[in-house]
C-alpha atoms as a PDB file:
ATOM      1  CA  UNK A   1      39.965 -55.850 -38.827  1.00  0.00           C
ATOM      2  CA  UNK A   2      42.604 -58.616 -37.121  1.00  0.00           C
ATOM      3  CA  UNK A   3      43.614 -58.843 -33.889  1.00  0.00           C
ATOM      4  CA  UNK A   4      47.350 -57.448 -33.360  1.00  0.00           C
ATOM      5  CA  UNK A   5      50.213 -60.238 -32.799  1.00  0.00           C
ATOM      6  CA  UNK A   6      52.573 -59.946 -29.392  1.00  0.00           C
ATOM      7  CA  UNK A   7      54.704 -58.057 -31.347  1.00  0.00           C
ATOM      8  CA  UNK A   8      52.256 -55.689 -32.377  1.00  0.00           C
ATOM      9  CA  UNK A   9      51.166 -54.864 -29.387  1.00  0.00           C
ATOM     10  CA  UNK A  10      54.270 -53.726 -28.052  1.00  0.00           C
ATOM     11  CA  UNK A  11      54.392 -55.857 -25.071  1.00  0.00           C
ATOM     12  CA  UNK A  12      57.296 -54.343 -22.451  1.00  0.00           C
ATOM     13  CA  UNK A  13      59.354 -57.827 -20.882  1.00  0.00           C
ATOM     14  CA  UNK A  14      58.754 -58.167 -16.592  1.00  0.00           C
ATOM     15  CA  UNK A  15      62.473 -56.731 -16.243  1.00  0.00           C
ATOM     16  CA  UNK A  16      61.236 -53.524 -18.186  1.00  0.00           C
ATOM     17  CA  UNK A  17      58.251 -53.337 -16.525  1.00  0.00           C
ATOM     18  CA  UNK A  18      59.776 -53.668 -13.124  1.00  0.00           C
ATOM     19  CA  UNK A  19      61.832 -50.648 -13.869  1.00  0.00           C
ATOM     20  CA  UNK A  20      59.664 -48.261 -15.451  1.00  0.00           C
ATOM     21  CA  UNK A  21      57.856 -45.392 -13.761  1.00  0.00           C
ATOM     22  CA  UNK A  22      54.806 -46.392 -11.851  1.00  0.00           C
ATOM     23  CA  UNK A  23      51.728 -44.531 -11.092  1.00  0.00           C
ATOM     24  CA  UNK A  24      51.429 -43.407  -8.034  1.00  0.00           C
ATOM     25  CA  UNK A  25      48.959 -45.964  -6.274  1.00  0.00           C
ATOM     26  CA  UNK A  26      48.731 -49.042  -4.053  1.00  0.00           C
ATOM     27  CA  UNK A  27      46.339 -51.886  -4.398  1.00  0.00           C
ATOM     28  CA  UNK A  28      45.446 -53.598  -0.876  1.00  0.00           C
ATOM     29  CA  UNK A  29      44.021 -57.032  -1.076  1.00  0.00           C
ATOM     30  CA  UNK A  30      42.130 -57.440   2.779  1.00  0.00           C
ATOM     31  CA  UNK A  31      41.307 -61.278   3.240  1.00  0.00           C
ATOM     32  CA  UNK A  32      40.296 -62.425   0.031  1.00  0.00           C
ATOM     33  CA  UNK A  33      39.626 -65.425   0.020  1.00  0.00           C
ATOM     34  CA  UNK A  34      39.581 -66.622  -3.684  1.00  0.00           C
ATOM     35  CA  UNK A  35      43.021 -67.545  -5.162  1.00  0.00           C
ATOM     36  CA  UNK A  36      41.339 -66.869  -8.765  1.00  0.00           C
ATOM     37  CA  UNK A  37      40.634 -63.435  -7.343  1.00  0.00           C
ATOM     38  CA  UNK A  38      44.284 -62.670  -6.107  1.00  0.00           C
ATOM     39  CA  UNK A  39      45.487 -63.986  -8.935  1.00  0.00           C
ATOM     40  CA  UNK A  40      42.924 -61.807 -11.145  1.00  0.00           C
ATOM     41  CA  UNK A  41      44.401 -58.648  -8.875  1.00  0.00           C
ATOM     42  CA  UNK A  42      47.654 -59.147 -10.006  1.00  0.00           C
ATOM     43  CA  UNK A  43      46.975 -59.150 -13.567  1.00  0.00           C
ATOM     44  CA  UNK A  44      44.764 -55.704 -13.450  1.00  0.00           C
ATOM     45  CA  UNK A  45      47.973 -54.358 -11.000  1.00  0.00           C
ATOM     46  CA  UNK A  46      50.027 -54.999 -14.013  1.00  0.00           C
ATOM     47  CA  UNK A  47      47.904 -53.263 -16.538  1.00  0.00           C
ATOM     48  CA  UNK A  48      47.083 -50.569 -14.625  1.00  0.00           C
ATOM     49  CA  UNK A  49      50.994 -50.387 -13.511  1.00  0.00           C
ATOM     50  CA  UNK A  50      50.776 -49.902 -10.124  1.00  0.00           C
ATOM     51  CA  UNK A  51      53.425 -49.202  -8.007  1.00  0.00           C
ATOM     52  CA  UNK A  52      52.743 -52.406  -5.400  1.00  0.00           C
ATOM     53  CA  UNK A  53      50.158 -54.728  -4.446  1.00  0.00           C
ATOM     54  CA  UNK A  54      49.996 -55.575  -1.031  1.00  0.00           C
ATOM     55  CA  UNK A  55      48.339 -58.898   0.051  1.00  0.00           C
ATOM     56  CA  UNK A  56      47.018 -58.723   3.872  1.00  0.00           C
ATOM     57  CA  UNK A  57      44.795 -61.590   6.373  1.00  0.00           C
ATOM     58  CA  UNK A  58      44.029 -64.450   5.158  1.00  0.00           C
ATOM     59  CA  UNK A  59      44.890 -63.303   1.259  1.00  0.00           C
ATOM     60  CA  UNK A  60      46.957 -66.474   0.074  1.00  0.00           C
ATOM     61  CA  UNK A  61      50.440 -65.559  -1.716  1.00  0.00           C
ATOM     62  CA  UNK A  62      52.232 -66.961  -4.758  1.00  0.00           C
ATOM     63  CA  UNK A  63      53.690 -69.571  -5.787  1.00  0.00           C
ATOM     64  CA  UNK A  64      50.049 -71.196  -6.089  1.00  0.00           C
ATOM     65  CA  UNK A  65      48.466 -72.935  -8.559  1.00  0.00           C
ATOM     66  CA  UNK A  66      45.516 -71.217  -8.586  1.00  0.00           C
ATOM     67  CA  UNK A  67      46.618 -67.731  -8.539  1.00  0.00           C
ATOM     68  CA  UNK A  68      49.062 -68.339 -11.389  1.00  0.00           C
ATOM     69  CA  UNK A  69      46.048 -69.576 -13.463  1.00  0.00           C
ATOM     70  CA  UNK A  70      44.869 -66.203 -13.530  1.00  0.00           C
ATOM     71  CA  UNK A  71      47.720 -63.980 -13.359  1.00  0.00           C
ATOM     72  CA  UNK A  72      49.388 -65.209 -16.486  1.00  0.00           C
ATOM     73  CA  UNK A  73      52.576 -64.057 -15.039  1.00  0.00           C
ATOM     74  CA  UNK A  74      51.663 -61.195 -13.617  1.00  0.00           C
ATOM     75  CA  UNK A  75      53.003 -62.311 -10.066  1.00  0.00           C
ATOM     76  CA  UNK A  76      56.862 -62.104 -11.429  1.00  0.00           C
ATOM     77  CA  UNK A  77      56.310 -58.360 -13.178  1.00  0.00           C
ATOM     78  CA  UNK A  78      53.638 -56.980 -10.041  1.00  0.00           C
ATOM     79  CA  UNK A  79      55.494 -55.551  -6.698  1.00  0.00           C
ATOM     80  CA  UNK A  80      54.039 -57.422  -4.147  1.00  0.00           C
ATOM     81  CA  UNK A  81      54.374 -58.208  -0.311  1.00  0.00           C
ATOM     82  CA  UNK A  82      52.567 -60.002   2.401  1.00  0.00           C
ATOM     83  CA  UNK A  83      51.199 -58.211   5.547  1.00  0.00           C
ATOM     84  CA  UNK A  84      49.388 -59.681   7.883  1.00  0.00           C
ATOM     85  CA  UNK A  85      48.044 -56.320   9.788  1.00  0.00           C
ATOM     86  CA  UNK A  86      45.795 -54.430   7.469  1.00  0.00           C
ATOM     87  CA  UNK A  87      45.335 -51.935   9.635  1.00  0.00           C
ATOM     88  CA  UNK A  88      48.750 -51.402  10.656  1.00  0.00           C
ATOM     89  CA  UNK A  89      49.612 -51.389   6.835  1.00  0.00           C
ATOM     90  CA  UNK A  90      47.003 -48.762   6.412  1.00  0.00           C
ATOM     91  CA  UNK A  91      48.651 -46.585   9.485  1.00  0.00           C
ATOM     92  CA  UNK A  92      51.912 -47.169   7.539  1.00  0.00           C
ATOM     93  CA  UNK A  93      51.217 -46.512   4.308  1.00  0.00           C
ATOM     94  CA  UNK A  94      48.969 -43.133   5.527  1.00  0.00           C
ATOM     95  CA  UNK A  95      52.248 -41.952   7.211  1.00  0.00           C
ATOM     96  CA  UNK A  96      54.246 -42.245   3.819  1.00  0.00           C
ATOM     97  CA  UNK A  97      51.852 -39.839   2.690  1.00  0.00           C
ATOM     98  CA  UNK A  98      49.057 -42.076   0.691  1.00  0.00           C
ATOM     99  CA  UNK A  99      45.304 -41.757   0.571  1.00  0.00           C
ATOM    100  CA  UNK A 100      43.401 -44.297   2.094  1.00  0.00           C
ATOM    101  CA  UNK A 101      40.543 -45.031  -0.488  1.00  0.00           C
ATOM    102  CA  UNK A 102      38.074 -48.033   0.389  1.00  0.00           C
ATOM    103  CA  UNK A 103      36.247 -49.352  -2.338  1.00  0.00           C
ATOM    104  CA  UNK A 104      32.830 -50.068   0.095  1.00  0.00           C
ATOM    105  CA  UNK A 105      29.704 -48.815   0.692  1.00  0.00           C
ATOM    106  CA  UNK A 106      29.234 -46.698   3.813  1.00  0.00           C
ATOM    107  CA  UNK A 107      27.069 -43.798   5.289  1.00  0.00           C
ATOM    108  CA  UNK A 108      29.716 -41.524   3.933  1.00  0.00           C
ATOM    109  CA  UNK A 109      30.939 -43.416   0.507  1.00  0.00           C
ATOM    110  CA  UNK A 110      31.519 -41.161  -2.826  1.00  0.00           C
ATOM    111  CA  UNK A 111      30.404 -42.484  -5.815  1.00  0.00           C
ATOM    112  CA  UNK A 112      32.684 -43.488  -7.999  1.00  0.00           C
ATOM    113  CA  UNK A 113      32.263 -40.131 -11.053  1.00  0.00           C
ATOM    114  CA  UNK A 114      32.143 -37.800  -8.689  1.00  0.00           C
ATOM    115  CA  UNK A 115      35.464 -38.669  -7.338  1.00  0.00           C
ATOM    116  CA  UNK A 116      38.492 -36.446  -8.650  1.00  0.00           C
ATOM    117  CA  UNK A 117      41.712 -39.028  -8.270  1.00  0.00           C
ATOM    118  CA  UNK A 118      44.182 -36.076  -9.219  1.00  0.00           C
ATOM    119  CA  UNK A 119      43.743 -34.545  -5.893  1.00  0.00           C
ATOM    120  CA  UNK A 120      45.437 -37.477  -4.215  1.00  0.00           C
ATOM    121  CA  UNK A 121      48.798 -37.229  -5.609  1.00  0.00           C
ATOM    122  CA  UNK A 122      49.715 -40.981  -3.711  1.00  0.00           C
ATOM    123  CA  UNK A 123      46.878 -42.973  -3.587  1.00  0.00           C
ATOM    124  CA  UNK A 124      46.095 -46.735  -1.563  1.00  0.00           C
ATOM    125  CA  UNK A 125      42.830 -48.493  -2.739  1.00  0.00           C
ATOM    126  CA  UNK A 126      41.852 -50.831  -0.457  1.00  0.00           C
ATOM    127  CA  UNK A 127      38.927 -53.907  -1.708  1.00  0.00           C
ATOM    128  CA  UNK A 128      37.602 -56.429   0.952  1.00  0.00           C
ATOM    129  CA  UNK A 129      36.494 -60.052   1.817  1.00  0.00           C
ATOM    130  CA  UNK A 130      34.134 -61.261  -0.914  1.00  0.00           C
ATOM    131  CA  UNK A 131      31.231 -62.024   1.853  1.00  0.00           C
ATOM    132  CA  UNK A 132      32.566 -59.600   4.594  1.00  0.00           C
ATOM    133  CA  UNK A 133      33.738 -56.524   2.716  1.00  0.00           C
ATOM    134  CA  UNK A 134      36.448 -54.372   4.236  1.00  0.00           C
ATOM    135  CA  UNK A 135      37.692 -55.059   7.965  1.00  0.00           C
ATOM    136  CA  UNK A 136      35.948 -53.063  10.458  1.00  0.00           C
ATOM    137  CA  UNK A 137      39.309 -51.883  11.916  1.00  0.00           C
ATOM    138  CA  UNK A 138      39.918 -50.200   8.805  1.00  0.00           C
ATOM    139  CA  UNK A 139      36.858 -47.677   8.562  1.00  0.00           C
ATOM    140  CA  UNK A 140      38.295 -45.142  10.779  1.00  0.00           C
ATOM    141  CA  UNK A 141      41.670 -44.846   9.051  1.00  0.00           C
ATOM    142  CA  UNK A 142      40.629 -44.373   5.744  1.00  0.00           C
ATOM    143  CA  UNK A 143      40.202 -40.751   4.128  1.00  0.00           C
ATOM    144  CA  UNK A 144      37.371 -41.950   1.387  1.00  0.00           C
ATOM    145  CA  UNK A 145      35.099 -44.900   0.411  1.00  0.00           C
ATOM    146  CA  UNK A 146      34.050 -45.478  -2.832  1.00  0.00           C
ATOM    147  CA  UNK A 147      31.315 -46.809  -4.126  1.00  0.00           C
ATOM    148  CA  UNK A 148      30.405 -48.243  -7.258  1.00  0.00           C
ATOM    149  CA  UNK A 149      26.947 -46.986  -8.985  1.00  0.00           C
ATOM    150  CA  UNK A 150      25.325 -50.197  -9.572  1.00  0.00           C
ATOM    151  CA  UNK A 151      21.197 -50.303 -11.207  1.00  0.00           C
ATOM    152  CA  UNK A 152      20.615 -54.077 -10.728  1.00  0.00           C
ATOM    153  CA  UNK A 153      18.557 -55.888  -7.738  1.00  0.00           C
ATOM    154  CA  UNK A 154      22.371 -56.622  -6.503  1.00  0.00           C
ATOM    155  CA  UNK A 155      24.591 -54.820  -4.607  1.00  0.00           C
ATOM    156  CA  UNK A 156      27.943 -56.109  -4.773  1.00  0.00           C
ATOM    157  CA  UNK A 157      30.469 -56.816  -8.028  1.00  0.00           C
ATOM    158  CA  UNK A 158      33.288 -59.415  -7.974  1.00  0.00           C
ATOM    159  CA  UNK A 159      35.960 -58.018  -5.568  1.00  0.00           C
ATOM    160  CA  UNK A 160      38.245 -58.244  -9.105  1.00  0.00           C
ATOM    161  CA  UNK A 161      35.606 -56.138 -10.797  1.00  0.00           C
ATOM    162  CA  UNK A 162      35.548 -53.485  -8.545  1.00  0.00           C
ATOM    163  CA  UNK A 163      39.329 -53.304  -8.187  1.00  0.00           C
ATOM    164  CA  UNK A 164      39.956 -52.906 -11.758  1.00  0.00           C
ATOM    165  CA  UNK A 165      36.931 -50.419 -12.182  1.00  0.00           C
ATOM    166  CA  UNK A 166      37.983 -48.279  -9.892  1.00  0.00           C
ATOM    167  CA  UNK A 167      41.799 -48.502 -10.936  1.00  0.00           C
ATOM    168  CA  UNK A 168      41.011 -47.975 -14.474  1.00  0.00           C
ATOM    169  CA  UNK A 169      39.084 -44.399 -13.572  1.00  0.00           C
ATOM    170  CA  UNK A 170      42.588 -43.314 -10.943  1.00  0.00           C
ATOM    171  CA  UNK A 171      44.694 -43.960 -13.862  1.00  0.00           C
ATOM    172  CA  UNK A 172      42.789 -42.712 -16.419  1.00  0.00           C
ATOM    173  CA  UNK A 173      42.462 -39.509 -14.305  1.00  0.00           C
ATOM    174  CA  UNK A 174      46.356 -39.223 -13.456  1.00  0.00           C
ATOM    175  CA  UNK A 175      47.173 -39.327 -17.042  1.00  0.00           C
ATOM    176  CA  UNK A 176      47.371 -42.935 -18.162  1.00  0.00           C
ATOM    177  CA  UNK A 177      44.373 -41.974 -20.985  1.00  0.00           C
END
């Protein structure tokens, strides 16, 4: 066994990537407040090749030294825009015809296998503050809330965690595996 080289791996450039066909899904960043995190984001947005990321509160934006430490570039290949208004953003984004998926734990939150992603043919996942969780303002617009099966004596992953774990199971269910 040996690990591939870049070229191996077949590696598209940011210009390529930029243009290619996305799947069909929005990642929403609400007030984190870890640079490492956003920056962490961006680099699962660009595996997963979503079509945007959207940063929103108190999220901090590239250029920053901190995000770029974790991104690896992923902030010049990754759509990405700042909105201030969550919420509004959510109204928005529910209007051009995406599902509203929270990744939180609520009375009414679907665990993560049972949920079938190809239903939802334009999808927005939505993670919170790492203390706070998801803005209040945003429980009654959304159309699902996932949670996470978790089997520890915690009950919370790394906001970067959950992102990617529930981004890897959309894609994988809309045909990226």
């Amino acid at each position: 066994m040996k690990k591939l080289s870049m070229e191996e791996l077949n590696r598209v450039t940011p210009e390529q990537f930029k243009s290619q066909d996305k799947f069909p899904i929005v990642m929403v960043l609400d007030s984190i407040r870890s640079m490492n995190n956003v920056g962490s984001v961006f680099r699962t947005c660009d595996a997963m090749n979503v079509e945007k990321l959207y940063l929103c509160g108190i999220t901090a934006c590239p250029p920053q030294k901190e995000i770029a430490k974790t991104a690896l570039g992923a902030t010049e290949s990754v759509d990405w825009e700042y909105v201030e208004d969550v919420a509004a953003l959510a109204r928005r984004l529910h209007e051009e015809g995406y599902t509203i998926a929270i990744v939180e734990q609520t009375d009414e939150s679907v665990m993560l296998p049972r949920i079938d992603f190809t239903q939802y043919p334009k999808l927005c996942l939505i993670v919170g503050n790492e203390v706070f969780g998801i803005s209040d303002a945003l429980l009654p617009l959304c159309d699902l809330a996932v949670e996470i099966p978790q089997f520890g004596t915690k009950h919370s992953l790394n906001v970067t965690i959950a992102a990617g774990m529930v981004l890897w199971e959309a894609v994988k269910q809309k045909g990226g595996l």
